[in-house]
N, C-alpha and C. Protein backbone atom coordinates (compact mmCIF):
# COMPACT_ATOMS: atom_id res chain seq x y z
N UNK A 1 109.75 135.81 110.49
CA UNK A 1 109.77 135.21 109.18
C UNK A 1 111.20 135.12 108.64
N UNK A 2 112.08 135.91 108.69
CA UNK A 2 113.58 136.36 108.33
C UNK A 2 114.20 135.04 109.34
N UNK A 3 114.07 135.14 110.31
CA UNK A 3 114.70 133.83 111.46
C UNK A 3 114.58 132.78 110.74
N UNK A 4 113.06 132.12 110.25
CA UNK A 4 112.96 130.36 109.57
C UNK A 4 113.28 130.78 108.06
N UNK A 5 113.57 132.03 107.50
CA UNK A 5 114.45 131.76 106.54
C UNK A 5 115.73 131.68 106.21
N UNK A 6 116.07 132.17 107.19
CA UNK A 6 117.64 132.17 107.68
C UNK A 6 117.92 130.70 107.98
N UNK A 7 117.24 130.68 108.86
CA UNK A 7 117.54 129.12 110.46
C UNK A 7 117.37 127.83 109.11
N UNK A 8 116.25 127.78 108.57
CA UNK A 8 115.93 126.39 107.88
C UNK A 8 116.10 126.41 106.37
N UNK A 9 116.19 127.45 105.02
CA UNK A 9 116.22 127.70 104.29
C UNK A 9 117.65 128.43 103.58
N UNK A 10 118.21 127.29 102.45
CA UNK A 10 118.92 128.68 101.99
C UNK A 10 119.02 129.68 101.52
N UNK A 11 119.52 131.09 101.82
CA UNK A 11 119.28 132.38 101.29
C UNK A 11 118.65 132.63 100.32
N UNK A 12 119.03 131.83 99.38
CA UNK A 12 118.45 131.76 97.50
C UNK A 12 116.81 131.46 97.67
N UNK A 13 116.46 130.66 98.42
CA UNK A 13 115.24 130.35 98.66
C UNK A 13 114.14 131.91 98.12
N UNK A 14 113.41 131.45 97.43
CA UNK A 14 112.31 132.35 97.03
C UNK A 14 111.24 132.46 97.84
N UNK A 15 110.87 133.40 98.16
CA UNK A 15 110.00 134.44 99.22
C UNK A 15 108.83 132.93 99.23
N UNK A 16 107.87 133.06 97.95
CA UNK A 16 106.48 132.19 97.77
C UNK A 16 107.01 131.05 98.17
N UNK A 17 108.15 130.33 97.99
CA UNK A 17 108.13 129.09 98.48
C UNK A 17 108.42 128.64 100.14
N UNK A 18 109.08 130.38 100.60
CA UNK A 18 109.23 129.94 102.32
C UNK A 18 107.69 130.51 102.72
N UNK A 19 106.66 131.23 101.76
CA UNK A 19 105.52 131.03 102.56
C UNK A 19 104.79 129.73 102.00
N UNK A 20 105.01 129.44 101.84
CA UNK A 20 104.15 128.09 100.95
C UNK A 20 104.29 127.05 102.38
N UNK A 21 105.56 126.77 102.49
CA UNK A 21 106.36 125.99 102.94
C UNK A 21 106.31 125.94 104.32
N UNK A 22 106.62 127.02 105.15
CA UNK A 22 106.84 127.43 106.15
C UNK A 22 105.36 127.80 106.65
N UNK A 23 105.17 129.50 106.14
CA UNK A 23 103.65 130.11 107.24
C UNK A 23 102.10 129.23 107.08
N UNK A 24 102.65 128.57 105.78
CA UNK A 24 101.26 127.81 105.59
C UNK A 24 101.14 126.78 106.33
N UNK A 25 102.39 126.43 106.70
CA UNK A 25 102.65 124.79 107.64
C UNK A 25 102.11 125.52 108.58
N UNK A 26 102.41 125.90 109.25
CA UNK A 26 101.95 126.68 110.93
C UNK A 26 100.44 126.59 111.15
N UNK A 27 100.66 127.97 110.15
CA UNK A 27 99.09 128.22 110.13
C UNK A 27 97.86 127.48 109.55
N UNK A 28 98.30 126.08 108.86
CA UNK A 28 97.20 125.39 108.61
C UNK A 28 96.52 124.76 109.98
N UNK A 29 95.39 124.03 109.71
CA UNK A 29 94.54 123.36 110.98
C UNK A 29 95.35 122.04 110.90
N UNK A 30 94.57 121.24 112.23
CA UNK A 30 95.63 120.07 112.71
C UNK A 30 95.42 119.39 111.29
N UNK A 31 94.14 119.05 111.17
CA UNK A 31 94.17 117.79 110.13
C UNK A 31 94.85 118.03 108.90
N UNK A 32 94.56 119.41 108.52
CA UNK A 32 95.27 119.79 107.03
C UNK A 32 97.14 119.20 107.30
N UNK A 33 97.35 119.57 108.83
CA UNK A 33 99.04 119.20 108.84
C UNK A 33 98.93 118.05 108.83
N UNK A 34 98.02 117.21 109.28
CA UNK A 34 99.06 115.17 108.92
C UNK A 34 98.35 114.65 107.72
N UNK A 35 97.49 115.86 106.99
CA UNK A 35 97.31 115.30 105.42
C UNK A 35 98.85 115.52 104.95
N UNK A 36 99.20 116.83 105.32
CA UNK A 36 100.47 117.19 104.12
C UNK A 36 101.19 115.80 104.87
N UNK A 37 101.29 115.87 105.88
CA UNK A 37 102.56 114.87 106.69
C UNK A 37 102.43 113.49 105.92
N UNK A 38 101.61 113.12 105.97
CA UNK A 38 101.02 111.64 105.41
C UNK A 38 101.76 112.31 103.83
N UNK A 39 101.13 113.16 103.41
CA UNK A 39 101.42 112.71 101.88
C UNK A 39 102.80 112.83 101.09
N UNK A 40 103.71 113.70 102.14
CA UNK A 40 105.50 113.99 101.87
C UNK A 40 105.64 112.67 102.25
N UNK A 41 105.07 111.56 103.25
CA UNK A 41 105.99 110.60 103.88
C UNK A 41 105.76 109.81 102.59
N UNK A 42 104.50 109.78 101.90
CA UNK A 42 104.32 109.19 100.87
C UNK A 42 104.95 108.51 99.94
N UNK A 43 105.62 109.96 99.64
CA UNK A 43 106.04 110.68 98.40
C UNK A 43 107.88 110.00 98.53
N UNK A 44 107.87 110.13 99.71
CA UNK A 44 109.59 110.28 100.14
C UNK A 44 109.31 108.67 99.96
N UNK A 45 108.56 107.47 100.97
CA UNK A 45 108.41 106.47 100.28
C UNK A 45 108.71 105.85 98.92
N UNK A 46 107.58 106.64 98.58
CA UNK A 46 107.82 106.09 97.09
C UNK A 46 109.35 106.61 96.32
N UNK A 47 109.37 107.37 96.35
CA UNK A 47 110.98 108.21 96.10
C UNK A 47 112.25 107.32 96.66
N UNK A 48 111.91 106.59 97.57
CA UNK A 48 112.93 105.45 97.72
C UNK A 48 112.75 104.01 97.65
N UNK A 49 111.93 103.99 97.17
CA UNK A 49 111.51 102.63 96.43
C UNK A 49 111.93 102.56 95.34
N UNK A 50 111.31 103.61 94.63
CA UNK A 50 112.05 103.63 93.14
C UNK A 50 113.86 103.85 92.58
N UNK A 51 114.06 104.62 93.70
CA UNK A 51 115.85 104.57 93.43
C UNK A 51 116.66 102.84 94.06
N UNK A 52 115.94 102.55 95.03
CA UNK A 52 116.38 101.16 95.56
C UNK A 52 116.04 100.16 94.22
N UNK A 53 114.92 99.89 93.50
CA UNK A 53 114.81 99.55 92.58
C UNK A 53 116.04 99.48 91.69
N UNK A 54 116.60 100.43 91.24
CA UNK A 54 117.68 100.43 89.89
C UNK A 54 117.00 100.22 88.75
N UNK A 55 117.74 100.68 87.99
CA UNK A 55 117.58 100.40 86.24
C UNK A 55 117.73 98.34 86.31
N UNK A 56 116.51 98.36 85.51
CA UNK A 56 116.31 96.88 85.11
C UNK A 56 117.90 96.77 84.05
N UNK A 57 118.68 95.38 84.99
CA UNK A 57 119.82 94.70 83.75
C UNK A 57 119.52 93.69 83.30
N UNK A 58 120.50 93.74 82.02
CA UNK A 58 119.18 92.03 81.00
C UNK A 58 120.33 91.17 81.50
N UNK A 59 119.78 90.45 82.01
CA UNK A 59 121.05 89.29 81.99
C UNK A 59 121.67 88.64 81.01
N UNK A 60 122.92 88.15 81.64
CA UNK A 60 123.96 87.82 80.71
C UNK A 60 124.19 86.43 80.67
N UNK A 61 123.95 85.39 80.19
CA UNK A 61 123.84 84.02 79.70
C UNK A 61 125.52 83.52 80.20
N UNK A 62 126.54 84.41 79.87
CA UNK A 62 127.87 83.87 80.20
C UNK A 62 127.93 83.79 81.51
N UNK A 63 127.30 84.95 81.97
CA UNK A 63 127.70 85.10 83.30
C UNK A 63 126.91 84.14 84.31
N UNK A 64 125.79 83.55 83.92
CA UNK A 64 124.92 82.17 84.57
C UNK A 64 126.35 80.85 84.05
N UNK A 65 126.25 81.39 83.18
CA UNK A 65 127.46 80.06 82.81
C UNK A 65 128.34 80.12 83.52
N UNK A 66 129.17 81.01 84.11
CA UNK A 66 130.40 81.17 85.44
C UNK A 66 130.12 80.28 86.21
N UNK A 67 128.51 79.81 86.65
CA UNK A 67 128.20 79.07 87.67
C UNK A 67 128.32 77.66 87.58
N UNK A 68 128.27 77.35 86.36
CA UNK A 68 128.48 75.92 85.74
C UNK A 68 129.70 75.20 85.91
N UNK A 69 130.84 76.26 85.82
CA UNK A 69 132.28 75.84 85.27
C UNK A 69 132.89 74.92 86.20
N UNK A 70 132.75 75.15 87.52
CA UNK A 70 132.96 74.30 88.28
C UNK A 70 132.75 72.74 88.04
N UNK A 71 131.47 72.10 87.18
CA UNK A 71 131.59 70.81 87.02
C UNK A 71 131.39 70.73 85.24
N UNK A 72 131.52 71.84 84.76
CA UNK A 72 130.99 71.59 83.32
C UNK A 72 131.81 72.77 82.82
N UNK A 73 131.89 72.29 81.31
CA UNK A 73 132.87 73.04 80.35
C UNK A 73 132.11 72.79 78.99
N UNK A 74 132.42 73.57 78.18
CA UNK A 74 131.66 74.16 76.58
C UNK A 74 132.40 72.52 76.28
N UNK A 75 133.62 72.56 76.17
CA UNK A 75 134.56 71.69 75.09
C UNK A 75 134.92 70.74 75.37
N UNK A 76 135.03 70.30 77.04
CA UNK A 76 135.55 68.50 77.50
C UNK A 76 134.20 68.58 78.33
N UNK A 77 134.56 67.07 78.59
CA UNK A 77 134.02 66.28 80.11
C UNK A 77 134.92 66.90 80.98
N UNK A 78 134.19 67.15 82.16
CA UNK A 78 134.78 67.33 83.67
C UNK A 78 133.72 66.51 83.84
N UNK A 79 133.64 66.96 85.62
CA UNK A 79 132.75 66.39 86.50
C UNK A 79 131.32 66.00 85.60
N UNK A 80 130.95 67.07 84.80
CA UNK A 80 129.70 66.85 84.35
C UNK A 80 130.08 66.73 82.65
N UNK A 81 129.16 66.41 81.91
CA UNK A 81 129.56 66.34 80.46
C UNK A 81 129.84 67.70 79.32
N UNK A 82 130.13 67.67 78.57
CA UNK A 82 130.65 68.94 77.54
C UNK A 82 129.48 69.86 77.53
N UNK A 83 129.14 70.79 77.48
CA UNK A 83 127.90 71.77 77.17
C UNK A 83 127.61 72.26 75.91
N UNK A 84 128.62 71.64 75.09
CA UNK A 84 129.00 72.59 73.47
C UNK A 84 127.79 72.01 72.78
N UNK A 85 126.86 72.32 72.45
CA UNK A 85 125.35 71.80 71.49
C UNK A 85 124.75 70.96 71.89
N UNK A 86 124.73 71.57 73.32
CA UNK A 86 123.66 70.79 74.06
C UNK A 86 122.18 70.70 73.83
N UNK A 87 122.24 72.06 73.40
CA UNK A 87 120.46 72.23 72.67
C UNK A 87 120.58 71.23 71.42
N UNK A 88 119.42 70.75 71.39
CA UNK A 88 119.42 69.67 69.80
C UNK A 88 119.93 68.47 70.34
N UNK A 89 120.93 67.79 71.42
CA UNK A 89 121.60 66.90 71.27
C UNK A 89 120.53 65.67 71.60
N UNK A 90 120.50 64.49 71.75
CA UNK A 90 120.08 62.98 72.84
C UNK A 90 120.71 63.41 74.40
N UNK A 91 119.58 63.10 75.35
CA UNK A 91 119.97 62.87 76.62
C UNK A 91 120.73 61.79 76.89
N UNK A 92 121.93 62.00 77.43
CA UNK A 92 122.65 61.16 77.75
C UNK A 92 123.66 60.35 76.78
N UNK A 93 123.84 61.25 75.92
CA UNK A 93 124.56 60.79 74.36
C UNK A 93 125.53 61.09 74.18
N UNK A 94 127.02 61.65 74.98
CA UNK A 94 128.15 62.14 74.92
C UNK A 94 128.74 60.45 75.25
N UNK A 95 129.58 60.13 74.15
CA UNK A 95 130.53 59.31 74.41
C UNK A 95 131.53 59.05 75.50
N UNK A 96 131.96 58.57 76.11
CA UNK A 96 133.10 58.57 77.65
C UNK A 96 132.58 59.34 78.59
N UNK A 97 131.60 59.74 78.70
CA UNK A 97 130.93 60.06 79.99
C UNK A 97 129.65 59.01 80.75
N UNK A 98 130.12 59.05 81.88
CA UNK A 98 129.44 58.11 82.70
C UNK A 98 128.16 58.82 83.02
N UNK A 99 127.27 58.49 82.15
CA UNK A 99 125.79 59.28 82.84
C UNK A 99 124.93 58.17 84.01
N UNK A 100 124.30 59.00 84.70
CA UNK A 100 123.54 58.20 85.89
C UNK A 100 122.39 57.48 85.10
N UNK A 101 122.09 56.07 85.59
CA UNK A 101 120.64 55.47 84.94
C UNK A 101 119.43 56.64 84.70
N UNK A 102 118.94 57.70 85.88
CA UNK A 102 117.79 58.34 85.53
C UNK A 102 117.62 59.04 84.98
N UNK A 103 119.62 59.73 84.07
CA UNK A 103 119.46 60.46 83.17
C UNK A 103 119.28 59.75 81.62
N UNK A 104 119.61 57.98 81.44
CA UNK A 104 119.87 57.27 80.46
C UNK A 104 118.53 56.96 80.28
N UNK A 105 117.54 56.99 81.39
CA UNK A 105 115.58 56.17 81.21
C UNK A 105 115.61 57.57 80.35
N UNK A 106 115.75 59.13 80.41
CA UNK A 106 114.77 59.93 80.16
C UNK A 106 114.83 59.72 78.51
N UNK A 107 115.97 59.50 77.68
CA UNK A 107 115.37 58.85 75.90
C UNK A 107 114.87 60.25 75.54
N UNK A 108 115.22 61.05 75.30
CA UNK A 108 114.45 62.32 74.68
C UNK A 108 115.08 63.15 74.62
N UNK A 109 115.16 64.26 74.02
CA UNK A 109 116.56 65.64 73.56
C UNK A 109 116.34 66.64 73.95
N UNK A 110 117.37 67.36 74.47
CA UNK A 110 117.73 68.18 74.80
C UNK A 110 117.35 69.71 74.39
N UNK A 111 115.74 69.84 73.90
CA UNK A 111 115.24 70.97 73.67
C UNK A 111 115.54 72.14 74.42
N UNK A 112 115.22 73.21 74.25
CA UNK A 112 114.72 74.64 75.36
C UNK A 112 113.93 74.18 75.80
N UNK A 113 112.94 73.77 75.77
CA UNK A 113 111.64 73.46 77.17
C UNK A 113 112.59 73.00 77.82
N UNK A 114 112.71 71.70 77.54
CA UNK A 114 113.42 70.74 78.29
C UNK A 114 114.42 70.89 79.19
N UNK A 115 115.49 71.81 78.74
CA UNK A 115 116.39 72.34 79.82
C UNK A 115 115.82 73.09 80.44
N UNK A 116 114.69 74.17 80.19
CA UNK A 116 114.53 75.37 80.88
C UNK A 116 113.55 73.95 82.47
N UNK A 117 112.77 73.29 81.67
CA UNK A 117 112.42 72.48 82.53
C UNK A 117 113.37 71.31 83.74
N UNK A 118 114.56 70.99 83.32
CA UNK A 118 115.28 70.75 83.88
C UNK A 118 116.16 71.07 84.74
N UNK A 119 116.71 72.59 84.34
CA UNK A 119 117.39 73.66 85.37
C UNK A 119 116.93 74.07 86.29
N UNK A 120 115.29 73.86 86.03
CA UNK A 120 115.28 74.75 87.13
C UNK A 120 114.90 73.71 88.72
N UNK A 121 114.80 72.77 88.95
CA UNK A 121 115.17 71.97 89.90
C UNK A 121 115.85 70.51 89.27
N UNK A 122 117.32 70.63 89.08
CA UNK A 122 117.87 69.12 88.30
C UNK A 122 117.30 67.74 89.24
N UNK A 123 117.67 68.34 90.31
CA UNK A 123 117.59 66.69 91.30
C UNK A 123 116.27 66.64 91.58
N UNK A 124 114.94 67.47 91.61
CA UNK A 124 113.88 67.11 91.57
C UNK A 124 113.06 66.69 90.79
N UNK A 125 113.43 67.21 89.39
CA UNK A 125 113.06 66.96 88.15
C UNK A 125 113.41 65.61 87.94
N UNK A 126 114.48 64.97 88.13
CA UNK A 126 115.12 63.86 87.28
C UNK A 126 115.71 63.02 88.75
N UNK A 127 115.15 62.32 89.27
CA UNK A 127 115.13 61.65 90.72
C UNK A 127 116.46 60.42 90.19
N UNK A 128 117.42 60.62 91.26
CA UNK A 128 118.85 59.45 91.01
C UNK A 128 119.64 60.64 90.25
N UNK A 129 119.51 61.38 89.40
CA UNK A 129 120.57 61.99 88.75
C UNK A 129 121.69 62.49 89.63
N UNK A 130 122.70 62.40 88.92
CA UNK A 130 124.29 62.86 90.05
C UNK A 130 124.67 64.47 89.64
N UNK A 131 123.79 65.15 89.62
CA UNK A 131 123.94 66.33 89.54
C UNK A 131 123.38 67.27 90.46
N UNK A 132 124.59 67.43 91.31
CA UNK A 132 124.12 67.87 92.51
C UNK A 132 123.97 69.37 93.04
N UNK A 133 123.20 69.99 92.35
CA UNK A 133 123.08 71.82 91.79
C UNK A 133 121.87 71.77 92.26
N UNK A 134 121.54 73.03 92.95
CA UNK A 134 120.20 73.10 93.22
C UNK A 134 119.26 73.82 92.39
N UNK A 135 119.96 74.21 91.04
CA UNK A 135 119.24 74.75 90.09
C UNK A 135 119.29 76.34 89.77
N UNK A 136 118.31 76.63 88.52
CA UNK A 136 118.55 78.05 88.73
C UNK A 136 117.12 78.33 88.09
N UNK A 137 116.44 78.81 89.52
CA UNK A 137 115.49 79.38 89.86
C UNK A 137 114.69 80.43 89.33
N UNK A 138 115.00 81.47 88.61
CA UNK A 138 114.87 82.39 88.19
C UNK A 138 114.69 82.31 86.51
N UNK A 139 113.60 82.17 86.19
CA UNK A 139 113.77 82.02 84.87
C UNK A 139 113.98 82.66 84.02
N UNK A 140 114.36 84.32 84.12
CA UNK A 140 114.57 85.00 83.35
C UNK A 140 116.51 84.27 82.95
N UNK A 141 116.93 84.00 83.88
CA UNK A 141 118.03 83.70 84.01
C UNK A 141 118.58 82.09 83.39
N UNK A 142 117.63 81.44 83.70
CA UNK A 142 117.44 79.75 82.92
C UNK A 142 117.66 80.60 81.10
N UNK A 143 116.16 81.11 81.01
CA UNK A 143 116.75 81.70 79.53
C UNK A 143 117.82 82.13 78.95
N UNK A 144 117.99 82.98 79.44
CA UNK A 144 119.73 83.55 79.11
C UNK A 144 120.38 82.47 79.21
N UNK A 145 120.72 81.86 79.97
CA UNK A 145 121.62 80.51 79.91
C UNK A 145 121.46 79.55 78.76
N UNK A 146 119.76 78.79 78.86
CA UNK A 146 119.83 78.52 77.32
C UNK A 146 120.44 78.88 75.87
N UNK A 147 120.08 80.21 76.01
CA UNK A 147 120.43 81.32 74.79
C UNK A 147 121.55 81.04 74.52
N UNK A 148 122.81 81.06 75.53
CA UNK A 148 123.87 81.13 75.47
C UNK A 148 124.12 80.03 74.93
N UNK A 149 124.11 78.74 75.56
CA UNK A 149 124.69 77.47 75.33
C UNK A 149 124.07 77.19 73.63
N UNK A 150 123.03 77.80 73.93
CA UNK A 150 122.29 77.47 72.07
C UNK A 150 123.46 78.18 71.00
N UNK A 151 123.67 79.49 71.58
CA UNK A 151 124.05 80.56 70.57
C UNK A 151 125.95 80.21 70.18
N UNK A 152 126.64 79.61 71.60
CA UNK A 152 127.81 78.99 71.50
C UNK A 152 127.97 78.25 70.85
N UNK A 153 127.03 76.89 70.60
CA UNK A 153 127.21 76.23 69.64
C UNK A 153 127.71 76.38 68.58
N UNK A 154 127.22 77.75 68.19
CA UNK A 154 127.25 78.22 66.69
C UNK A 154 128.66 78.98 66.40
N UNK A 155 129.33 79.26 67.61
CA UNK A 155 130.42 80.15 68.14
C UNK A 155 131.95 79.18 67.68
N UNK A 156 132.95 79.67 66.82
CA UNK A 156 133.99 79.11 67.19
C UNK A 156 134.93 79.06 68.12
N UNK A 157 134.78 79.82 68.35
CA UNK A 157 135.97 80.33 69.86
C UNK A 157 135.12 80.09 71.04
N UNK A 158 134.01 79.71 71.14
CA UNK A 158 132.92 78.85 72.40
C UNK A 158 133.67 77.47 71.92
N UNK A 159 132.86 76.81 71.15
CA UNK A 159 133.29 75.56 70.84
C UNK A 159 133.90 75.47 69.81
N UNK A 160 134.99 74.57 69.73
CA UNK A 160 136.12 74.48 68.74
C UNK A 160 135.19 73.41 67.53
């Protein structure tokens, strides 16, 4: 008994828990050992599921916006048109920007449905459009993005 508390246990280890642990393992019957076996593998399972998991993060609306910048900006035209109050605006209603015909047929504004409905597949949603993004999938993440572009609007240092 002194040997598997020595050999497998550290010293500090309390007497009841190296018999718990130890003489009871031995000396239980077969089946009682691949109940316990089954139910530590369980346990250890689940025990790393839940740390692989992580703490839930709320997403961050700017940081979906990083993805944009490449053809779109809050305050000019680039590649794609201004983003600054986009919520509320007319489709296809920014002055000096060349919009594609299938974004000029759609005639209707730029709600939250509407974008959340639009982001999340542009070129399938809106067939001919020259916006060539494959979207953003994840709708917890479409939201936040909305949020943002809604909430910038209102922002001076977003939009001038």
């Amino acid at each position: 008994m002194r040997w598997a508390r020595t050999r497998f246990l550290a010293p500090s280890c309390p007497e009841w828990f190296e018999r718990v642990l130890i003489v009871s393992w031995w000396q239980a019957s077969w089946r009682n050992r691949v109940v316990r076996f089954v139910a530590f593998g369980y346990a250890f399972l689940g025990f790393i599921a839940l740390s692989a998991a992580g703490p839930s993060v709320p997403v961050d609306g700017a940081e979906i916006f990083s993805r944009c910048v490449a053809c779109h900006s809050l305050e000019r035209n680039r590649t794609g048109p201004k983003l600054c109050g986009v919520v509320g605006r007319p489709t296809a209603s920014i002055s000096g920007f060349a919009y594609s015909k299938a974004l000029q047929a759609l005639e209707s504004e730029w709600t939250e449905e509407k974008l959340n409905w639009f982001l999340e597949s542009p070129t399938r949603k809106v067939r001919g459009t020259r916006m060539a993004y494959a979207g953003v999938r994840d709708a917890e993440e479409r939201l936040a993005l909305i949020a943002f572009l809604r909430d910038a609007a209102t922002d001076p240092d977003l939009c001038p």
